[in-house]
C-alpha atoms as a PDB file:
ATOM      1  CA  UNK A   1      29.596 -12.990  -4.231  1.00  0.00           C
ATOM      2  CA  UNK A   2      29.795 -10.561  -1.217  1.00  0.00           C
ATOM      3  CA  UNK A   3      33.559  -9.615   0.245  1.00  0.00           C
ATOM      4  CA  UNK A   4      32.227  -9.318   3.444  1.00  0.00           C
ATOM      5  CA  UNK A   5      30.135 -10.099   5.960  1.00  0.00           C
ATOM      6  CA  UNK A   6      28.298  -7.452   6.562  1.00  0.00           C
ATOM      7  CA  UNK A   7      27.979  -7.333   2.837  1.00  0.00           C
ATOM      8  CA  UNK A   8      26.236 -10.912   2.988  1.00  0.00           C
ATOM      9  CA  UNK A   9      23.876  -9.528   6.270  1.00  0.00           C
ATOM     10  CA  UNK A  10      22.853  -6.703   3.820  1.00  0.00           C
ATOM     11  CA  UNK A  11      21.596  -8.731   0.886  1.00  0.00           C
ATOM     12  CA  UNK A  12      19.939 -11.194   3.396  1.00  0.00           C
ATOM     13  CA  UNK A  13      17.519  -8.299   4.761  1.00  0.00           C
ATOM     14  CA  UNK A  14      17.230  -6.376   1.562  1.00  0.00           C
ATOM     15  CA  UNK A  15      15.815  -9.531   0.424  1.00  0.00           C
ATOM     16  CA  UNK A  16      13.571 -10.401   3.442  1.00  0.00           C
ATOM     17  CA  UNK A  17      12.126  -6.163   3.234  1.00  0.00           C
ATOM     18  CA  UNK A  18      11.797  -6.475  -0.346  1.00  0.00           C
ATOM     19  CA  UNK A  19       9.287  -9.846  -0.164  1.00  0.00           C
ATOM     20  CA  UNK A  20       7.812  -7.828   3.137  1.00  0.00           C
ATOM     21  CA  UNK A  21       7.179  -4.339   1.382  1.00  0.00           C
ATOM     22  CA  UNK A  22       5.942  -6.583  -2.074  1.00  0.00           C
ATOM     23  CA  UNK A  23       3.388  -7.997  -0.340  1.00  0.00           C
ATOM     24  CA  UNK A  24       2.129  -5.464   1.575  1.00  0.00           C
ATOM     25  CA  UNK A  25       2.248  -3.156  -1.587  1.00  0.00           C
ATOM     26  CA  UNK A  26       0.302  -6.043  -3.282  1.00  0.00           C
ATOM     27  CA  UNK A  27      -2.372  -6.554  -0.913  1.00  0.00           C
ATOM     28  CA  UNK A  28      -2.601  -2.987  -0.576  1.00  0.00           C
ATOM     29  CA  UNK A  29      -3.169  -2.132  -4.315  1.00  0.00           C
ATOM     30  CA  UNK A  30      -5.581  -5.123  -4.822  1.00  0.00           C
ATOM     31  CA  UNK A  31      -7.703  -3.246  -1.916  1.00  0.00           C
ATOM     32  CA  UNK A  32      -7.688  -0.707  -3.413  1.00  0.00           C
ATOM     33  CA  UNK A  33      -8.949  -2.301  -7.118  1.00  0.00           C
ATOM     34  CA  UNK A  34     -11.628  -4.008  -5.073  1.00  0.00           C
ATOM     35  CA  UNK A  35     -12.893  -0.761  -3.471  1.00  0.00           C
ATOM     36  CA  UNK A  36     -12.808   0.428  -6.920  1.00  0.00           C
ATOM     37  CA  UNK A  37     -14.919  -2.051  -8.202  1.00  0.00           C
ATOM     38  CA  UNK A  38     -17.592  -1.433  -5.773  1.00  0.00           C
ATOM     39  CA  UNK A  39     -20.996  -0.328  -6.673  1.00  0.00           C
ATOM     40  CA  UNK A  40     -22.478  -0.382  -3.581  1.00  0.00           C
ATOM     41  CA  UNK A  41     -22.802   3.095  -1.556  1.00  0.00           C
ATOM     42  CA  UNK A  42     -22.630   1.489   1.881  1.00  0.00           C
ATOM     43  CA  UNK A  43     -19.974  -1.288   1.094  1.00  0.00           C
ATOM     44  CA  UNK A  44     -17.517   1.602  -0.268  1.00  0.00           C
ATOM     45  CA  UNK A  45     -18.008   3.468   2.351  1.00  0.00           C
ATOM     46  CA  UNK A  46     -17.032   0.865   4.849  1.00  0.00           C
ATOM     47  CA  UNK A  47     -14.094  -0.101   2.965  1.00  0.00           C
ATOM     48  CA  UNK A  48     -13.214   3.368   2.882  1.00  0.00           C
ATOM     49  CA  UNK A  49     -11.191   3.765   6.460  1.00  0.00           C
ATOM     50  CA  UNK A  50      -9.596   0.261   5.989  1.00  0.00           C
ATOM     51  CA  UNK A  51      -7.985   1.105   2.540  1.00  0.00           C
ATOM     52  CA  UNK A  52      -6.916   4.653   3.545  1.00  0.00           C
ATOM     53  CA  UNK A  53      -5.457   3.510   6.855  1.00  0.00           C
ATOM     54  CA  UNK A  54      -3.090   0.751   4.856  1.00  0.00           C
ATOM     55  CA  UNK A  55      -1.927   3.465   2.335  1.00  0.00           C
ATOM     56  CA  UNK A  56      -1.005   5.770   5.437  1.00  0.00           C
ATOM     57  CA  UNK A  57       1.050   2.691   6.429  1.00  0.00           C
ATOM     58  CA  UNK A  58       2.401   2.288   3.268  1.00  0.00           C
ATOM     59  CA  UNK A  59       3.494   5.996   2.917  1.00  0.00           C
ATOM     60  CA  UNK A  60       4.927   6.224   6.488  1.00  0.00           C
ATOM     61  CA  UNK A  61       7.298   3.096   6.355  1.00  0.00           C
ATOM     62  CA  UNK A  62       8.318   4.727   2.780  1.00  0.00           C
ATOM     63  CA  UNK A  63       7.398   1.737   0.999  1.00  0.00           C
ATOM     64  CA  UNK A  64       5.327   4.438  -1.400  1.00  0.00           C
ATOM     65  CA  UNK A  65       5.329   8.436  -0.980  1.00  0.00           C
ATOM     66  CA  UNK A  66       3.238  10.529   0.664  1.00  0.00           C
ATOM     67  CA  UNK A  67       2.207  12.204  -2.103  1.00  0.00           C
ATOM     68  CA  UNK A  68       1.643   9.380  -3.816  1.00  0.00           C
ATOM     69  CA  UNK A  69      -0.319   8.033  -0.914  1.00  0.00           C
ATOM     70  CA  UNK A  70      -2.100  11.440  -1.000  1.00  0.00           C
ATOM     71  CA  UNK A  71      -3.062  11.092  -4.221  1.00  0.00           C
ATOM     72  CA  UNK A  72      -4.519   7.734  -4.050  1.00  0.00           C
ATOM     73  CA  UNK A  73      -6.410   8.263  -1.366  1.00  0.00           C
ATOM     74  CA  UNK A  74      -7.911  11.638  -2.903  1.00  0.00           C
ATOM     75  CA  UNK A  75      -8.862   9.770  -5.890  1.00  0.00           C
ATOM     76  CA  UNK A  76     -10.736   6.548  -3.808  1.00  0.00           C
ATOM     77  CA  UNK A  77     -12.289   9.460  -1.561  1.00  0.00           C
ATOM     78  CA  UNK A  78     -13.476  11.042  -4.696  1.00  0.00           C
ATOM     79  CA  UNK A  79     -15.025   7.624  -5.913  1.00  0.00           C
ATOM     80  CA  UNK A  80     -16.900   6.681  -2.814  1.00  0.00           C
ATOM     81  CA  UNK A  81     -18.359  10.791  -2.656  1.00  0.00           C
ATOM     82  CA  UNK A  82     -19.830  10.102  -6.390  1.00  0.00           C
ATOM     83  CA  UNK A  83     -21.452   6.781  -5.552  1.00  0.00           C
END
């Protein structure tokens, strides 16, 4: 129980961010698995800019770090390169 109410305001938008950044974080990493589980040359490739552009926005509204953002994106570019 919160002893203020600014206390209360807090818990109310941690909560609403949390459910925000989850979801984007989800949709993000499942992306990321499907790109993954691509095969095809051309289809990666497409992919490719859509993934990497919603790990950038991931990394930039600190929902992950950059280097972890760096590092994901290394190892999809890597993956798409071998195809």
């Amino acid at each position: 129980m919160a002893n203020h109410a600014s206390a209360d305001k807090r818990n109310r938008q941690s909560e609403t961010r949390r459910l925000h950044n989850r979801y984007y974080a989800r949709t993000t990493r499942n992306a990321i698995r499907a790109l993954r589980n691509t095969t095809d040359k051309e289809a990666a490739a497409a992919l490719l800019p859509k993934v990497t552009a919603m790990i950038d926005k991931l990394a930039k509204i600190n929902v992950i770090h950059k280097n972890k953002a760096a590092n994901l994106k290394s190892g999809i570019s890597v993956y798409v390169n071998k195809l």
